[in-house]
Protein backbone atom coordinates (compact mmCIF):
# COMPACT_ATOMS: atom_id res chain seq x y z
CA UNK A 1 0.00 0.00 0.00
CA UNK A 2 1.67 3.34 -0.82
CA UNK A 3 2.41 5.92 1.65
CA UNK A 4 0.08 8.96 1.62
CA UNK A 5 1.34 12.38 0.33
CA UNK A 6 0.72 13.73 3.50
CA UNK A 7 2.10 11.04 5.76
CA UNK A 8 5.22 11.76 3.92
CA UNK A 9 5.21 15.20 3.44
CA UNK A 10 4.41 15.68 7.11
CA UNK A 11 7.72 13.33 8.24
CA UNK A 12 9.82 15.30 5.87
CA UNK A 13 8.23 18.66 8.20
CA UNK A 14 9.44 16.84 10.87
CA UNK A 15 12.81 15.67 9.33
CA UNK A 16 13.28 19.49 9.12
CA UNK A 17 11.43 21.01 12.30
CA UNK A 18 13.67 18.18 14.26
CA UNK A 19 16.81 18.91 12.50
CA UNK A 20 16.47 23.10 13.24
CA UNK A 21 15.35 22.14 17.26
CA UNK A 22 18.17 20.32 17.20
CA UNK A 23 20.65 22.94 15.54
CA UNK A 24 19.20 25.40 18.75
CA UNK A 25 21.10 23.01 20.96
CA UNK A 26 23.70 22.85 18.70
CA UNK A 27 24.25 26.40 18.69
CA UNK A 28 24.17 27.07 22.21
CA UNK A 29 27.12 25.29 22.71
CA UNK A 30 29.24 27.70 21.51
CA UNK A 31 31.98 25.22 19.91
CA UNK A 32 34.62 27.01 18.08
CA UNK A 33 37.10 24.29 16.77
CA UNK A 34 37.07 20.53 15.99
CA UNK A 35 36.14 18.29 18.33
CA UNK A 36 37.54 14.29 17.88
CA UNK A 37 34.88 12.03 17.76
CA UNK A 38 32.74 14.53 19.32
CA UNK A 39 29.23 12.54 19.29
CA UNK A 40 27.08 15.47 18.94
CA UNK A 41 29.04 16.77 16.42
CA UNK A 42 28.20 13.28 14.28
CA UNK A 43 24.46 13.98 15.33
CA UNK A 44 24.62 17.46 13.85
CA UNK A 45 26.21 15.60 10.45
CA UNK A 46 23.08 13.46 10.79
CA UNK A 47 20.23 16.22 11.53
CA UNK A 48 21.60 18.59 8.48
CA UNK A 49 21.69 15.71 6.14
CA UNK A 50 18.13 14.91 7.28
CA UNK A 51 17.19 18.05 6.69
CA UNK A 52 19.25 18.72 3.53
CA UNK A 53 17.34 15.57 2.25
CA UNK A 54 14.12 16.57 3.65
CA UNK A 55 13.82 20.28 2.31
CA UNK A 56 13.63 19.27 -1.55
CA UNK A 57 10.62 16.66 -1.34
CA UNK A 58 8.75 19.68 0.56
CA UNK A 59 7.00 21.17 -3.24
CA UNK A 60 6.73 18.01 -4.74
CA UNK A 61 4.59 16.44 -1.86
CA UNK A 62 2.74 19.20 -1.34
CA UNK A 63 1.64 19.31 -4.87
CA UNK A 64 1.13 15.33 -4.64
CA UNK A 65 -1.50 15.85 -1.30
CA UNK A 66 -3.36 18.36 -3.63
CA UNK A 67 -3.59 16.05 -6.40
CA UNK A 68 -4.73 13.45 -3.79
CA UNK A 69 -7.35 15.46 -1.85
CA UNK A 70 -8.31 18.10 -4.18
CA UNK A 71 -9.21 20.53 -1.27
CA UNK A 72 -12.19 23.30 -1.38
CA UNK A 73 -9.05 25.73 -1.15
CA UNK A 74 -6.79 24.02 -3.99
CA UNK A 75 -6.46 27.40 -5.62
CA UNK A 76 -4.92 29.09 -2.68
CA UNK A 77 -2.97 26.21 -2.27
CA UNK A 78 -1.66 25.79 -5.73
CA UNK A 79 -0.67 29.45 -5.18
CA UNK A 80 1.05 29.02 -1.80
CA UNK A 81 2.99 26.01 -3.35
CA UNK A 82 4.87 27.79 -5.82
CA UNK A 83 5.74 30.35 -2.33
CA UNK A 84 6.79 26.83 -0.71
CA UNK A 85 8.77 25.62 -3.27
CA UNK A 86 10.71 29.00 -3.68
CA UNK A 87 11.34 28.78 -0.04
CA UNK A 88 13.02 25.68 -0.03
CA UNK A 89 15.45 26.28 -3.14
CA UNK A 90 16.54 28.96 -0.75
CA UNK A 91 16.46 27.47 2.71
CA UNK A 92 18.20 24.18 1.13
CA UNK A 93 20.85 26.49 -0.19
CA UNK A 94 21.82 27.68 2.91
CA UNK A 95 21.52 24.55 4.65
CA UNK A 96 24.27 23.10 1.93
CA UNK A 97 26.43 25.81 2.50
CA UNK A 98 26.80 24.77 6.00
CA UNK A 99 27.13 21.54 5.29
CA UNK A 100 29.70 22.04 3.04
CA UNK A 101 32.30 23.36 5.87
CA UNK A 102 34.38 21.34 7.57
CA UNK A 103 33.70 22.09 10.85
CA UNK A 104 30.30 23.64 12.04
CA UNK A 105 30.37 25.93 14.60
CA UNK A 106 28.06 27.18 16.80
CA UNK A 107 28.21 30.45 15.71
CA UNK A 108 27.72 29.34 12.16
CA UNK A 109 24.82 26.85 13.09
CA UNK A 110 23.13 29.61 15.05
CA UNK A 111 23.17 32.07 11.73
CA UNK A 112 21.88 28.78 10.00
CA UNK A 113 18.91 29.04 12.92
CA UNK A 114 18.54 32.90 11.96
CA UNK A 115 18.11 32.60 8.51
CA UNK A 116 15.40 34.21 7.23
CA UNK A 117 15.53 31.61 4.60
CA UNK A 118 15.40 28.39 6.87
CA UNK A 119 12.70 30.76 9.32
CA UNK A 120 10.30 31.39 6.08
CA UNK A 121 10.23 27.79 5.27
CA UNK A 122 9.60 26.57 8.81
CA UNK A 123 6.87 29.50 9.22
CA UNK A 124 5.42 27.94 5.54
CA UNK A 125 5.10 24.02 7.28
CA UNK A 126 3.61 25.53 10.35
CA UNK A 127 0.90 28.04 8.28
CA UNK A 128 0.52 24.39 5.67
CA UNK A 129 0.00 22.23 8.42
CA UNK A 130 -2.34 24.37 10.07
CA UNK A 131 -4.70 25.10 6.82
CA UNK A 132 -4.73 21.60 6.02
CA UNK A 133 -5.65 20.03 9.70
CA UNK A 134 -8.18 22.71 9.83
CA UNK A 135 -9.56 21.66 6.16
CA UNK A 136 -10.21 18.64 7.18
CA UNK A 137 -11.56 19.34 10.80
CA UNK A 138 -13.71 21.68 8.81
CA UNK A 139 -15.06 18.88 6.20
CA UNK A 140 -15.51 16.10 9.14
CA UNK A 141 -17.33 18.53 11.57
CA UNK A 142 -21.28 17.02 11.43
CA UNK A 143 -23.25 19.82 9.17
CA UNK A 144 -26.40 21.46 11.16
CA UNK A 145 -29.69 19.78 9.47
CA UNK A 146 -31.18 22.21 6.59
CA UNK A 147 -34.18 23.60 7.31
CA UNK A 148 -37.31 22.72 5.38
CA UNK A 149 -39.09 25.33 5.79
């Protein structure tokens, strides 16, 4: 049986939401240089790459759950994906640029956190997940009886 459009599109949102929490601790660390074997500098390798995987599938999901559901607000939706999909060519560009350094310190990791880039896209999941829970809360909720009179 295949895998929902949203299922997946909401564990690549948390791929991403998980990986940025994470990058919080990260930052607050304040490492500077190298650490050997440092375990939580592996996990960091882990999160970003989660994350760097993550951010691409965002659009193409999206657009996938529309096709699936056809919501009552596809328009706006089909509208708000092309802002999505913008948003992750840029987030994902910044995330590869900090994946491309060597070492990734905390000071770097916490710009990562500030990016306006990686913010918009998080603030786009939040605002997507949002519209679509409530779109279907909204089409499950019982209907008052029409009046016959």
């Amino acid at each position: 049986m295949a895998v929902s459009a949203r299922k997946q599109l909401q564990e690549q949102a948390d791929a991403i939401e998980g990986a940025y929490e994470f990058f919080l601790a990260y930052a607050a660390q304040g490492l500077t240089q190298p650490l050997d074997g440092s375990q939580v500098v592996r996990q960091f390798g882990e999160q970003i790459g989660r994350m760097s995987r993550a951010i691409p599938q965002i659009g193409v999901l999206l657009g996938r759950l529309l096709e699936e559901e056809n919501p009552a607000s596809r328009v706006q939706l089909d509208a708000f994906q092309k802002v999505v999909e913008g948003d992750a060519v840029r987030a994902g560009a910044a995330v590869e640029v900090v994946r491309a350094q060597e070492f990734p310190t905390s000071q770097l990791v916490d710009n990562l956190n500030a990016s306006v880039h990686v913010r918009a896209l998080l603030t786009d999941l939040f605002l997507l997940d949002e519209a679509l829970r409530l779109g279907v809360d909204a089409a499950t909720q019982p209907q008052p009886p029409k009046s016959t009179s």
